[in-house]
PDB file of N, CA and C in Angstrom:
ATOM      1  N   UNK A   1     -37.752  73.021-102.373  1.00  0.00           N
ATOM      2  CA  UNK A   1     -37.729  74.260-103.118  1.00  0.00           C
ATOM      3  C   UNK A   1     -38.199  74.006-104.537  1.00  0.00           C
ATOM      4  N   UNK A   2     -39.068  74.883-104.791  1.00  0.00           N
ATOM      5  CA  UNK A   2     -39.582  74.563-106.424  1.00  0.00           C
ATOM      6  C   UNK A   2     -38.716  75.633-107.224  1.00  0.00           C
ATOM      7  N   UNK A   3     -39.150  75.601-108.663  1.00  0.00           N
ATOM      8  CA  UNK A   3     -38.812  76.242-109.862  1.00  0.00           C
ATOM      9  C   UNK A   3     -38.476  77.946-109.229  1.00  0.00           C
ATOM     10  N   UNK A   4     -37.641  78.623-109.213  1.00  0.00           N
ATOM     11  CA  UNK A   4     -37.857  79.909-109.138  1.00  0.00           C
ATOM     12  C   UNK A   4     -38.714  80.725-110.078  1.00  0.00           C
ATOM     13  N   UNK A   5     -39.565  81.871-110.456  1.00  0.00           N
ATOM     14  CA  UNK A   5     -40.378  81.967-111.327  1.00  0.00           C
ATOM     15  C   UNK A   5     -39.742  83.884-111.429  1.00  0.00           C
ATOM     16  N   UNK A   6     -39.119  84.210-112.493  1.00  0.00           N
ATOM     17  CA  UNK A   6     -38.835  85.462-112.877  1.00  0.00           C
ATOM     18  C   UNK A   6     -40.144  86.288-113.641  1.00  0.00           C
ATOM     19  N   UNK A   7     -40.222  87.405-113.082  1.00  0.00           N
ATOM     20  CA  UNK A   7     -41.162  88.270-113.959  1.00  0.00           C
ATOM     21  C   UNK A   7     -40.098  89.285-114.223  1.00  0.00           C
ATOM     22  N   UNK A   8     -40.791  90.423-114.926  1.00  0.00           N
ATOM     23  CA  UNK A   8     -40.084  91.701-115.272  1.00  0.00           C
ATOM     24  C   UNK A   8     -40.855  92.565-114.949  1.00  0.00           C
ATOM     25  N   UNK A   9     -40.449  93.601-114.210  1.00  0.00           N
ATOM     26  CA  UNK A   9     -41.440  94.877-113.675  1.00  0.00           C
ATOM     27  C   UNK A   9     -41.582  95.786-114.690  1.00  0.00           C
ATOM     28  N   UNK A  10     -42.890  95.871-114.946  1.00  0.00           N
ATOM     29  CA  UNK A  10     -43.414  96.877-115.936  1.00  0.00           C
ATOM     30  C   UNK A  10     -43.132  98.286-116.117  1.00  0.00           C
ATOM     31  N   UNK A  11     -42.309  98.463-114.869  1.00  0.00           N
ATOM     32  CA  UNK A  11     -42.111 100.108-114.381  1.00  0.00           C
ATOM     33  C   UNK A  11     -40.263 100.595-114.700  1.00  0.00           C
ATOM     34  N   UNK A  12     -39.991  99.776-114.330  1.00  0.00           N
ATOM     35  CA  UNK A  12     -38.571  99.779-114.628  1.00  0.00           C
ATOM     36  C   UNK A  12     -37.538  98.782-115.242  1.00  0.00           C
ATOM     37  N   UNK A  13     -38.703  97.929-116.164  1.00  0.00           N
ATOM     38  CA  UNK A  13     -37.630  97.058-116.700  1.00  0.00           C
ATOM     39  C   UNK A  13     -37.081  95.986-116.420  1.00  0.00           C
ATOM     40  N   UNK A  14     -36.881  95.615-114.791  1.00  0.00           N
ATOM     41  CA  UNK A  14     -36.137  95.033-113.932  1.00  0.00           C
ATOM     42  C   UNK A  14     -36.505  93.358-114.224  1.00  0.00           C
ATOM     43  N   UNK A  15     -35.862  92.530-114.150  1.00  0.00           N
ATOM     44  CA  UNK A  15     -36.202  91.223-113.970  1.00  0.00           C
ATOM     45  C   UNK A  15     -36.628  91.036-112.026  1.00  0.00           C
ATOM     46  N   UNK A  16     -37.096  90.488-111.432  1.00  0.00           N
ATOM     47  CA  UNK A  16     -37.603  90.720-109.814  1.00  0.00           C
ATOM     48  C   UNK A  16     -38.097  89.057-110.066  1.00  0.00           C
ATOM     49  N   UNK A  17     -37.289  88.462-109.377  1.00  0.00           N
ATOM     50  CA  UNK A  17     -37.340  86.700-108.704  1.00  0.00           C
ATOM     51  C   UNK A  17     -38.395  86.413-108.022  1.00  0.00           C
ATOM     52  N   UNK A  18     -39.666  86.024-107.983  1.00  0.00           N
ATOM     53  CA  UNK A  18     -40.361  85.479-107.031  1.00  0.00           C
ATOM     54  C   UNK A  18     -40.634  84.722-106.251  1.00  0.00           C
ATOM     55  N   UNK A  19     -40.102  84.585-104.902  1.00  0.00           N
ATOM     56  CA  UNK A  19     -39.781  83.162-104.533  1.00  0.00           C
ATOM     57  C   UNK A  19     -41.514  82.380-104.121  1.00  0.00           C
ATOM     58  N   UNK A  20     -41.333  81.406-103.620  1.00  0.00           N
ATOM     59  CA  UNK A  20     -42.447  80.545-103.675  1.00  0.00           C
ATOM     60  C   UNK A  20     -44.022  80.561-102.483  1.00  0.00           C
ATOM     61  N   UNK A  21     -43.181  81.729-101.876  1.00  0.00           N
ATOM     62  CA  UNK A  21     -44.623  82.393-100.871  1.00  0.00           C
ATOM     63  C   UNK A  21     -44.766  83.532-100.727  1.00  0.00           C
ATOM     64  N   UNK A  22     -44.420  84.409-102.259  1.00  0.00           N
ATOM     65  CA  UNK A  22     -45.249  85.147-102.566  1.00  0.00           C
ATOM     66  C   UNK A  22     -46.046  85.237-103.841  1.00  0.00           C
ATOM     67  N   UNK A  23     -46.486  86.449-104.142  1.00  0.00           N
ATOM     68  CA  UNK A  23     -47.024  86.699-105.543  1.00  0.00           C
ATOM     69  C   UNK A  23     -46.484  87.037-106.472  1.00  0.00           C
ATOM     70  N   UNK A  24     -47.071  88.061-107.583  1.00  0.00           N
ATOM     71  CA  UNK A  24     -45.767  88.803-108.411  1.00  0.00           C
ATOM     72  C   UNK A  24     -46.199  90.138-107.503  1.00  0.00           C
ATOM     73  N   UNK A  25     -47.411  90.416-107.346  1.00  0.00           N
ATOM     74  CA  UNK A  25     -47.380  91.993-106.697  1.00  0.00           C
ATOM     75  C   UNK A  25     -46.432  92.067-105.927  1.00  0.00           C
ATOM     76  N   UNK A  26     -46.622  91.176-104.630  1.00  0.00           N
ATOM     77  CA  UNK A  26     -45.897  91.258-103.212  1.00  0.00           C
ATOM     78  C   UNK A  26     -44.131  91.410-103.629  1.00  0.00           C
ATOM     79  N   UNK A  27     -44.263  90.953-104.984  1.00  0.00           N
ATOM     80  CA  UNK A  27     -42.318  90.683-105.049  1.00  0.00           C
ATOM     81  C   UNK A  27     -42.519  91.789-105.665  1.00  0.00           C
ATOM     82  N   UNK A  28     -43.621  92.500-106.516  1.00  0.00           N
ATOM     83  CA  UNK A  28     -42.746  93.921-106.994  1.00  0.00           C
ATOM     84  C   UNK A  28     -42.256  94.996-105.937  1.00  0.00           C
ATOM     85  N   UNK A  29     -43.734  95.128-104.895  1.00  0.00           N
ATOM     86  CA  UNK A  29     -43.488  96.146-103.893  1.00  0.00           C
ATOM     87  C   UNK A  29     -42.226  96.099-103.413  1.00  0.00           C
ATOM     88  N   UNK A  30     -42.138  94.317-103.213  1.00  0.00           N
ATOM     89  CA  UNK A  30     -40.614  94.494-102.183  1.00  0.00           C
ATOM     90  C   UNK A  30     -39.505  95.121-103.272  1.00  0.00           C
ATOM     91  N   UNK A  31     -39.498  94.545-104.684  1.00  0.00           N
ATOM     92  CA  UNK A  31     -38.253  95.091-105.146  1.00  0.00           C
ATOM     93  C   UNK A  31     -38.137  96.708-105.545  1.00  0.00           C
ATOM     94  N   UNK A  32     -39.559  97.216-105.232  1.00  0.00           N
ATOM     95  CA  UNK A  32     -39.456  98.792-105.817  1.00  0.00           C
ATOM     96  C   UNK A  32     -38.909  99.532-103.816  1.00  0.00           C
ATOM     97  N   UNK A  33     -39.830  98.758-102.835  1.00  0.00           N
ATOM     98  CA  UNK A  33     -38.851  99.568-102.450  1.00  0.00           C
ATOM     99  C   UNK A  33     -37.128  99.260-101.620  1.00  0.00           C
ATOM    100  N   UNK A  34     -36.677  98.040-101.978  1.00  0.00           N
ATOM    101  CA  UNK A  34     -35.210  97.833-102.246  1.00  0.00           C
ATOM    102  C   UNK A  34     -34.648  98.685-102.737  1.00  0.00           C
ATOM    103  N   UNK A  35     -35.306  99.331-104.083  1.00  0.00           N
ATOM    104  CA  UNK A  35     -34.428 100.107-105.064  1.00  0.00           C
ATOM    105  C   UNK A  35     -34.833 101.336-104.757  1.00  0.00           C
ATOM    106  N   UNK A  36     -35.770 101.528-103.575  1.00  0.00           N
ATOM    107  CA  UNK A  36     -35.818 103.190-103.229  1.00  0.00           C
ATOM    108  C   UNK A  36     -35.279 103.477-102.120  1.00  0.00           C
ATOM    109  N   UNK A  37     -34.866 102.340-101.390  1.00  0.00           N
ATOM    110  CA  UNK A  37     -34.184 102.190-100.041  1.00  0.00           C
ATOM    111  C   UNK A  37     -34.978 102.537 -99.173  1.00  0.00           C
ATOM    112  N   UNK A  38     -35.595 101.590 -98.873  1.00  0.00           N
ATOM    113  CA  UNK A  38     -36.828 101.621 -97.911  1.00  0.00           C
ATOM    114  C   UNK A  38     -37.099 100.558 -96.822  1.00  0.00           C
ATOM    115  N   UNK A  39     -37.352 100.342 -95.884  1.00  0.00           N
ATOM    116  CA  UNK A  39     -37.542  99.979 -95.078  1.00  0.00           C
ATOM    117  C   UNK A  39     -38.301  98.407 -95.552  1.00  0.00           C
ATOM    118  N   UNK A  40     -38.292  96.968 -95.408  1.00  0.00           N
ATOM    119  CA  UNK A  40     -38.626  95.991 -95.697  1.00  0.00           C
ATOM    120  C   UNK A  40     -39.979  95.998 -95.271  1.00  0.00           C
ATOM    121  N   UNK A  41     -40.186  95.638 -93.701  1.00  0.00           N
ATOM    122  CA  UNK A  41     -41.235  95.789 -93.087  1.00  0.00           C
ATOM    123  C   UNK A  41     -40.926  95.940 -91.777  1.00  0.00           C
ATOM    124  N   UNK A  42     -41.699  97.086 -90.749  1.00  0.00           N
ATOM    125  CA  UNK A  42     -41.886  96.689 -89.805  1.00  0.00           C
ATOM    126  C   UNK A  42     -43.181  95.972 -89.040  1.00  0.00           C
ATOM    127  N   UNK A  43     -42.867  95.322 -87.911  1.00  0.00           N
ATOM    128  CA  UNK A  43     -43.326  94.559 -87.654  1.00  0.00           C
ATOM    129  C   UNK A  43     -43.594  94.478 -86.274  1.00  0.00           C
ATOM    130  N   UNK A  44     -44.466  95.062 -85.296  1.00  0.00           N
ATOM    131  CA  UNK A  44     -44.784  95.096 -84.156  1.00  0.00           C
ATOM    132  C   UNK A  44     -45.816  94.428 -83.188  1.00  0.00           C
ATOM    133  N   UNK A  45     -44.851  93.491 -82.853  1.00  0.00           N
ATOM    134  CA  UNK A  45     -45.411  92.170 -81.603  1.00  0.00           C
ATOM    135  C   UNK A  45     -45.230  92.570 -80.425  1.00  0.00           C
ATOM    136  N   UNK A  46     -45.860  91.891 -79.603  1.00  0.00           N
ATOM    137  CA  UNK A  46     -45.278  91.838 -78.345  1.00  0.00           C
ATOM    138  C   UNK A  46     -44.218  90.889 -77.977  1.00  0.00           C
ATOM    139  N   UNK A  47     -43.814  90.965 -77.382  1.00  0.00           N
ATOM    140  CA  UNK A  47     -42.300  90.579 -76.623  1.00  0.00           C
ATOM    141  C   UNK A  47     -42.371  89.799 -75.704  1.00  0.00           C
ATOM    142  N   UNK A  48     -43.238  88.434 -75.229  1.00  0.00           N
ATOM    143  CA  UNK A  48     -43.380  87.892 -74.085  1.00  0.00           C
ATOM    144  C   UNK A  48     -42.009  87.854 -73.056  1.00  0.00           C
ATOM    145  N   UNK A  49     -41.971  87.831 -71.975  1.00  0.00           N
ATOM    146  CA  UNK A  49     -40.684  87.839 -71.406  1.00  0.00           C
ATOM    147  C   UNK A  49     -40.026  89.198 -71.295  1.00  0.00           C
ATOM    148  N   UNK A  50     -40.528  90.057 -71.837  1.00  0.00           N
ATOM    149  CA  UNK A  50     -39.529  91.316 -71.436  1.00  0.00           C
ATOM    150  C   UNK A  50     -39.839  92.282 -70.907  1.00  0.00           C
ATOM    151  N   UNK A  51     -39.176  92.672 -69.754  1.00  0.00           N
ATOM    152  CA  UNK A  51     -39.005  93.528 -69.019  1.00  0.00           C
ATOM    153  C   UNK A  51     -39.932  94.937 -69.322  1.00  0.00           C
ATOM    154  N   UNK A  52     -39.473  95.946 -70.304  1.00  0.00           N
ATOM    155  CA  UNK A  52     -39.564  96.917 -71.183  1.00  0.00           C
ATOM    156  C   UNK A  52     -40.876  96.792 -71.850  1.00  0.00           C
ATOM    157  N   UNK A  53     -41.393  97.117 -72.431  1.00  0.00           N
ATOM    158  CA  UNK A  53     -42.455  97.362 -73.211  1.00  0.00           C
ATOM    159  C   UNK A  53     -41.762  97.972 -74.646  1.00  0.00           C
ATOM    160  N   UNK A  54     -41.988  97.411 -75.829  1.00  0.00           N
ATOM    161  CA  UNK A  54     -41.784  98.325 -77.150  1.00  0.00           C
ATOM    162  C   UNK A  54     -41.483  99.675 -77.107  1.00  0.00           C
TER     163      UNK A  54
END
């Protein structure tokens, strides 16, 4: 694990942690929408092995 690297979001002030595989963009999006309560990501694979289909 390296150095953690803090920015501050230009929009709200916020200090937002960047950990080490992302950017600063990628960590703002995630922290703006944390704070709008939003959905992280979805993410749609296939399912080897299952029965069902998505």
């Amino acid at each position: 694990m390296g150095m953690q690297r803090t920015i501050v979001d230009p929009q709200t002030w916020l200090e937002v942690i960047v950990p080490d595989f992302a950017t600063d963009e990628e960590a703002l999006d995630r922290s703006r929408r944390r704070e709008a309560g939003g959905v992280p990501a979805v993410k749609m694979e296939p399912d080897y092995g299952c029965i069902l289909p998505l």
